[in-house]
N, C-alpha and C. Protein backbone atom coordinates (compact mmCIF):
# COMPACT_ATOMS: atom_id res chain seq x y z
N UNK A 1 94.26 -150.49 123.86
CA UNK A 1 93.57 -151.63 124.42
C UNK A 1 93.07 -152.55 123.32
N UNK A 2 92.61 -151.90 122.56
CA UNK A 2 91.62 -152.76 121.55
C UNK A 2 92.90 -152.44 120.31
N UNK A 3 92.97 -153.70 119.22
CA UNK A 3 93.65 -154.30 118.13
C UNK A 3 93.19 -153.32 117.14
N UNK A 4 93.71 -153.18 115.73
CA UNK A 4 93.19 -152.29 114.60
C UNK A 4 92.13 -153.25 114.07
N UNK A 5 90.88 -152.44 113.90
CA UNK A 5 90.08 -153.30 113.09
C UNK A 5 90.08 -154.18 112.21
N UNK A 6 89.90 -155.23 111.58
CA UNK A 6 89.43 -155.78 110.17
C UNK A 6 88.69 -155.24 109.11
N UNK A 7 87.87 -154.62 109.80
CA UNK A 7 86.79 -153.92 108.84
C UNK A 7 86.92 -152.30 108.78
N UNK A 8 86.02 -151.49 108.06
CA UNK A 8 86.00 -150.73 107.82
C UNK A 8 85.77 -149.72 109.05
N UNK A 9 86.94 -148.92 109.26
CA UNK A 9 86.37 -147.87 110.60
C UNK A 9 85.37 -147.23 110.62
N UNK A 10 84.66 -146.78 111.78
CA UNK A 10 84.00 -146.35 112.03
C UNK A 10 84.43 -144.81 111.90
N UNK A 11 83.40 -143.90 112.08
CA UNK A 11 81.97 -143.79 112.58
C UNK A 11 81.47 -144.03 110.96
N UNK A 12 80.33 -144.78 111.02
CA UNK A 12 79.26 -145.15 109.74
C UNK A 12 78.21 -144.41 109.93
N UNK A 13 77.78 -143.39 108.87
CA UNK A 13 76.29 -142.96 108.89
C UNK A 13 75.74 -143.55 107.72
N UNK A 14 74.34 -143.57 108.27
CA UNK A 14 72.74 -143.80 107.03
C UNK A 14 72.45 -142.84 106.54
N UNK A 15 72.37 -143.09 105.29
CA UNK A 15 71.05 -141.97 104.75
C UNK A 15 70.41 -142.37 103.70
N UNK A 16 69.37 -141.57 102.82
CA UNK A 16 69.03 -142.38 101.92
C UNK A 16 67.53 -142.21 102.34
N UNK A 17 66.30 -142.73 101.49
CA UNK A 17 64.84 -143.08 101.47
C UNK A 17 64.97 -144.92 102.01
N UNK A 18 63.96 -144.86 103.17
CA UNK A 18 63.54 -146.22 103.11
C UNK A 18 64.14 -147.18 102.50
N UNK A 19 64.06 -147.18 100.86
CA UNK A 19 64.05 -148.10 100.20
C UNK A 19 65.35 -147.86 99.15
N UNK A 20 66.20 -146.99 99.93
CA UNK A 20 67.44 -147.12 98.82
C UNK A 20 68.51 -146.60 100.09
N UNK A 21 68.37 -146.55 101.23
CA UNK A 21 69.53 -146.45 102.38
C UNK A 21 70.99 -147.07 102.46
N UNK A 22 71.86 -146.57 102.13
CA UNK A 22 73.48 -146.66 102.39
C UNK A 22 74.13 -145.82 103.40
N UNK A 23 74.81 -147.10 103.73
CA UNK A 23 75.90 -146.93 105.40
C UNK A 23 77.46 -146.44 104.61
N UNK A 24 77.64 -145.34 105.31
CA UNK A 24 78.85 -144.74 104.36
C UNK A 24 79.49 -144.65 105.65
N UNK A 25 81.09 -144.69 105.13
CA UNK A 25 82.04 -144.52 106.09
C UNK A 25 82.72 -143.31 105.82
N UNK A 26 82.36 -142.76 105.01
CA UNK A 26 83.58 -141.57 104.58
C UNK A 26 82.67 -140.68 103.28
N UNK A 27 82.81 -139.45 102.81
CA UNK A 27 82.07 -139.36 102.02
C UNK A 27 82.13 -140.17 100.26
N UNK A 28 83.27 -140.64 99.97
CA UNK A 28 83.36 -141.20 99.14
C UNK A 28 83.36 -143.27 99.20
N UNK A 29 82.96 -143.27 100.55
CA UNK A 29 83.19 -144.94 100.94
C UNK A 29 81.92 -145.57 101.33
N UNK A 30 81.21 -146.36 100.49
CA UNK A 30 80.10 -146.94 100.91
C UNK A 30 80.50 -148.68 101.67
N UNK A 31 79.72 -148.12 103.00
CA UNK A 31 80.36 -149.95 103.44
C UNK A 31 79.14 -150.46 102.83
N UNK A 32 77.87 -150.33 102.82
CA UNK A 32 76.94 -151.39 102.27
C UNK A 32 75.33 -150.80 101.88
N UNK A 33 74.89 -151.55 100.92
CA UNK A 33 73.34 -151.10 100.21
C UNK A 33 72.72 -151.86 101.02
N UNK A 34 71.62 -151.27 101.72
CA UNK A 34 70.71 -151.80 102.67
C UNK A 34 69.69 -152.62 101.76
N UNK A 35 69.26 -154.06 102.09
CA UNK A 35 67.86 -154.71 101.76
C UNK A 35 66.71 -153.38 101.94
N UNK A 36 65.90 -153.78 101.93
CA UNK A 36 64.21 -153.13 101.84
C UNK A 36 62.90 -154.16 101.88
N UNK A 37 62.33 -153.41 102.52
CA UNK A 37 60.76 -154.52 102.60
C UNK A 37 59.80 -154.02 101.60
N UNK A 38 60.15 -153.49 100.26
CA UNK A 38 59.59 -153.11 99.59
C UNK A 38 58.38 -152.15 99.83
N UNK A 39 58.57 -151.62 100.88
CA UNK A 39 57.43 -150.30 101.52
C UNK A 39 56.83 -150.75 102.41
N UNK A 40 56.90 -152.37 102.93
CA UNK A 40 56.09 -153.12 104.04
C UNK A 40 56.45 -152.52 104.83
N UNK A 41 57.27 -152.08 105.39
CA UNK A 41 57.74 -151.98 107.06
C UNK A 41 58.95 -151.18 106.94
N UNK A 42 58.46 -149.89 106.47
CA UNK A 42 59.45 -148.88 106.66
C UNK A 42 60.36 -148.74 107.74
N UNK A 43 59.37 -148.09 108.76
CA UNK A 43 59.97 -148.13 110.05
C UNK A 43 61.21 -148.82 110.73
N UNK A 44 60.65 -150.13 109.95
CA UNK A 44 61.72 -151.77 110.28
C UNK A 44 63.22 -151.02 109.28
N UNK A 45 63.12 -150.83 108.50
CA UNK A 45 63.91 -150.69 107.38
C UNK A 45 65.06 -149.69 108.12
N UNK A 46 64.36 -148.43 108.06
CA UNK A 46 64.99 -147.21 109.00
C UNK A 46 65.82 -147.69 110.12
N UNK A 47 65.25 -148.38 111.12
CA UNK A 47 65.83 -149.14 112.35
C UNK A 47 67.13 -149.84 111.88
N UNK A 48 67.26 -150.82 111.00
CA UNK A 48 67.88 -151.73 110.12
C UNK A 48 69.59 -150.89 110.15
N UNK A 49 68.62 -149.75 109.50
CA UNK A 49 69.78 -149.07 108.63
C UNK A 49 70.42 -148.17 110.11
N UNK A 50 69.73 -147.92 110.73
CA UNK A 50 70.71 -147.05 112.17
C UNK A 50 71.23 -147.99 113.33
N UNK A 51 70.71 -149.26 112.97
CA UNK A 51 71.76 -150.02 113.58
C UNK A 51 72.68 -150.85 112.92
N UNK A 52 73.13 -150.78 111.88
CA UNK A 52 74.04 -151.27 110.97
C UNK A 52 75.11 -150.72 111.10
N UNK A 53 74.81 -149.06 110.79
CA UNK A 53 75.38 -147.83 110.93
C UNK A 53 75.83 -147.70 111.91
N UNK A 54 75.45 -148.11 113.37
CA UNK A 54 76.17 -147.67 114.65
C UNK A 54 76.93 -148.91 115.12
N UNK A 55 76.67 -150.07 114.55
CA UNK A 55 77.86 -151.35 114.49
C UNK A 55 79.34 -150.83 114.73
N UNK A 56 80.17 -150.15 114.64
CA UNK A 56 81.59 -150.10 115.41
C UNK A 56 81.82 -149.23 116.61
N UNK A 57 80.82 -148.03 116.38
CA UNK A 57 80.43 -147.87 118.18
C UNK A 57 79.95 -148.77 118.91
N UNK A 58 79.15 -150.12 118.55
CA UNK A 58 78.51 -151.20 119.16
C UNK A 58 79.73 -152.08 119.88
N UNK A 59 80.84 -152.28 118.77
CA UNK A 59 82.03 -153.34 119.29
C UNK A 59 82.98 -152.51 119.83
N UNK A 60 83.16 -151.25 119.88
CA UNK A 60 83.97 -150.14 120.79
C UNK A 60 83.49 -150.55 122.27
N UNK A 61 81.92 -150.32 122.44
CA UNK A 61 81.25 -150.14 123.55
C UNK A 61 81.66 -151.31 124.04
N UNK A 62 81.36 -152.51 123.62
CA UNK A 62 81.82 -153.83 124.19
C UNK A 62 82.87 -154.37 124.50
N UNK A 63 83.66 -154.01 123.91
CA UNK A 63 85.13 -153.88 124.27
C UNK A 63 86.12 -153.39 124.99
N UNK A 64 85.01 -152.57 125.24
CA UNK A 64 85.50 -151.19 126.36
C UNK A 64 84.70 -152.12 127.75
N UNK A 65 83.53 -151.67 127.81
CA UNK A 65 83.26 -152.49 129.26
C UNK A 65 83.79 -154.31 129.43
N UNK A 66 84.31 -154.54 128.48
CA UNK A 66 84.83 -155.82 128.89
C UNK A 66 86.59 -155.49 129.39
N UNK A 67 86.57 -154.49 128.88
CA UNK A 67 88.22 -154.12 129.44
C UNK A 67 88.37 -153.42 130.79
N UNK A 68 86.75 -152.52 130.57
CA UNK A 68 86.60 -151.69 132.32
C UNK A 68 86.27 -152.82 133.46
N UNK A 69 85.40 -153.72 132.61
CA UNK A 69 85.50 -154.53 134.18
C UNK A 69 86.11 -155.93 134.23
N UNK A 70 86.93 -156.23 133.57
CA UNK A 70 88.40 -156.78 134.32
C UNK A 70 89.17 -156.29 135.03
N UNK A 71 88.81 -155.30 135.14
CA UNK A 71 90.02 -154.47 136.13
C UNK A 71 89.02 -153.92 137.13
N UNK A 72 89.69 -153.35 137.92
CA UNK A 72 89.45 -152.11 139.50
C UNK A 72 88.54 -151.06 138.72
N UNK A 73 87.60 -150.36 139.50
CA UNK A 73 87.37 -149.20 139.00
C UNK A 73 88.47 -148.29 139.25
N UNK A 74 89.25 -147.36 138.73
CA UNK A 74 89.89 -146.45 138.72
C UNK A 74 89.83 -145.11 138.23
N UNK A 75 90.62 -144.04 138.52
CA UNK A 75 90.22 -142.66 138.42
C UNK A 75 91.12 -143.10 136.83
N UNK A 76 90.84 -141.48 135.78
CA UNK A 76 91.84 -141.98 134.92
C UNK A 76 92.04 -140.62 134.50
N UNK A 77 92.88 -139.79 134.26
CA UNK A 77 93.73 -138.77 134.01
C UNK A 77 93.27 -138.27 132.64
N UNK A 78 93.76 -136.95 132.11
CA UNK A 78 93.14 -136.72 130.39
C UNK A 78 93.72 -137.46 129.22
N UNK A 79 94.89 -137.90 130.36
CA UNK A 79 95.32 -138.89 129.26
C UNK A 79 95.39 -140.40 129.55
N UNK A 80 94.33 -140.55 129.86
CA UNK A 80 94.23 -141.78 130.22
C UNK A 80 94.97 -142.65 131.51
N UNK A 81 96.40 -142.24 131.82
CA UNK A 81 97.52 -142.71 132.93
C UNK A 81 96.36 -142.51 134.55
N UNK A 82 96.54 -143.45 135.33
CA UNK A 82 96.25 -143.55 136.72
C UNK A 82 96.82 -142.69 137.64
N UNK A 83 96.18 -141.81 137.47
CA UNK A 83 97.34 -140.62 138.72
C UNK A 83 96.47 -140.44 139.85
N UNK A 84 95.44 -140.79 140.55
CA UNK A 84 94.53 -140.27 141.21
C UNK A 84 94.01 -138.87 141.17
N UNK A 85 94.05 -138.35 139.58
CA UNK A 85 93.04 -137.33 139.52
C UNK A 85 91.52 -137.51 139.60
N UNK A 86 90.93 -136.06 139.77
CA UNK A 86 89.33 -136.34 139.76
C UNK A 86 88.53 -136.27 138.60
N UNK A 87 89.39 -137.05 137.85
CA UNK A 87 88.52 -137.13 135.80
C UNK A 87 87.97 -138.60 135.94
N UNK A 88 87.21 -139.06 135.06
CA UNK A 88 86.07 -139.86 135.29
C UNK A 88 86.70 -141.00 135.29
N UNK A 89 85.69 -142.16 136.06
CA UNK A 89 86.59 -143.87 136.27
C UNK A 89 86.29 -144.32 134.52
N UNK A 90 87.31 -145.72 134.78
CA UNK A 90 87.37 -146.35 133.83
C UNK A 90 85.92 -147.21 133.09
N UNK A 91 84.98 -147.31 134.82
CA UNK A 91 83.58 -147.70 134.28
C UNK A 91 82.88 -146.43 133.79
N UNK A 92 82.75 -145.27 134.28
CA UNK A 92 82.56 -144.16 133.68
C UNK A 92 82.27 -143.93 132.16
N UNK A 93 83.97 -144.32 131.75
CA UNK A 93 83.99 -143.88 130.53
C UNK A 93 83.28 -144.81 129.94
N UNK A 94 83.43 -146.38 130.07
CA UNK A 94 83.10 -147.29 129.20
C UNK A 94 81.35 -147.19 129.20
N UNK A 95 80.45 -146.67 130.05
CA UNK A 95 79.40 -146.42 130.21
C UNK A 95 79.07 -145.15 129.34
N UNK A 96 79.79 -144.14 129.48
CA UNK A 96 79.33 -143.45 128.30
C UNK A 96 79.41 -143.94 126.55
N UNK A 97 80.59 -144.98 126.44
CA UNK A 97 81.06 -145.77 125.33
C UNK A 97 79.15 -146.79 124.86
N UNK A 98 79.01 -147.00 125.81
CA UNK A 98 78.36 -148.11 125.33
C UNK A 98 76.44 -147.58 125.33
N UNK A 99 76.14 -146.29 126.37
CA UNK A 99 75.20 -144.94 126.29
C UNK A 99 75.21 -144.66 124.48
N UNK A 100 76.02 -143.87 124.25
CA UNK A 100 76.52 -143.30 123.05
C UNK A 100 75.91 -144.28 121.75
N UNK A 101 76.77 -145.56 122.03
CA UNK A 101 76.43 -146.64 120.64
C UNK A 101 75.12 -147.13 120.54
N UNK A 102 74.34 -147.13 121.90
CA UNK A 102 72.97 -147.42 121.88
C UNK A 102 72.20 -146.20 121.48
N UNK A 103 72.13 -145.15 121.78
CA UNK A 103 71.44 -144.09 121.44
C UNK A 103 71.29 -143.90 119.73
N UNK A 104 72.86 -143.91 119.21
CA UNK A 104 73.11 -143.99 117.76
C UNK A 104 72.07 -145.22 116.95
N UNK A 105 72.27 -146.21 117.82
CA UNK A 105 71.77 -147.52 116.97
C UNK A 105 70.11 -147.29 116.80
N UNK A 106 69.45 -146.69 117.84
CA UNK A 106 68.08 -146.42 117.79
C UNK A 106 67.66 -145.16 117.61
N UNK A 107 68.52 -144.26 116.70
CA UNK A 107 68.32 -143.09 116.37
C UNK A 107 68.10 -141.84 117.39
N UNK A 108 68.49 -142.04 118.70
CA UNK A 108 68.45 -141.24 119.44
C UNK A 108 69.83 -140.14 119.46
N UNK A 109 69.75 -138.98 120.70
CA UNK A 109 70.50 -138.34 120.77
C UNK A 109 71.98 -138.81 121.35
N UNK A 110 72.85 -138.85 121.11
CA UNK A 110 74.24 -139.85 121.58
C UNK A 110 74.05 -138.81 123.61
């Protein structure tokens, strides 16, 4: 459904102190050195950095419910094909797609 990225694939994790946090894509691939509020607003910082980090689950998620609802809701098979099995609809999935990238982005449980 969705084109090969431009950018760097996902999944991106944070880690790091406050004030020295990097979004890595791989263990040897840094996509980017996070700014800092110089200890003002940690919290802010942290946030910053787990939603940076969950940015291609963010455009998955969106991409996905913009593809689930142009269409019918439909049943969808393990492999994806329309057979009228009882595996989850196409809004289904894209709802867990877009659950998932929000949870990530605000440090919650996916």
């Amino acid at each position: 459904m969705t084109e090969a990225p431009s950018h760097t694939p996902g999944p991106w994790t944070v880690d790091g102190a406050p004030d020295n946090q990097i979004v890595w894509s791989g263990p040897d691939n840094r996509v980017c050195f996070l700014a800092h509020s110089n200890g003002r607003d940690e919290d802010r910082d942290i946030s910053n950095g787990r939603l940076i980090a969950a940015a291609p689950e963010l455009l998955l998620a969106l991409e996905e419910l913009l593809h689930a609802y142009s269409e019918p809701d439909r049943r969808l098979c393990c492999d994806g094909r329309d057979c009228g099995c009882m595996g989850s609809t196409v809004h289904q999935q894209a709802e867990h797609y877009a659950r998932s990238a929000i949870a990530k982005a605000k440090g919650g449980a996916a």
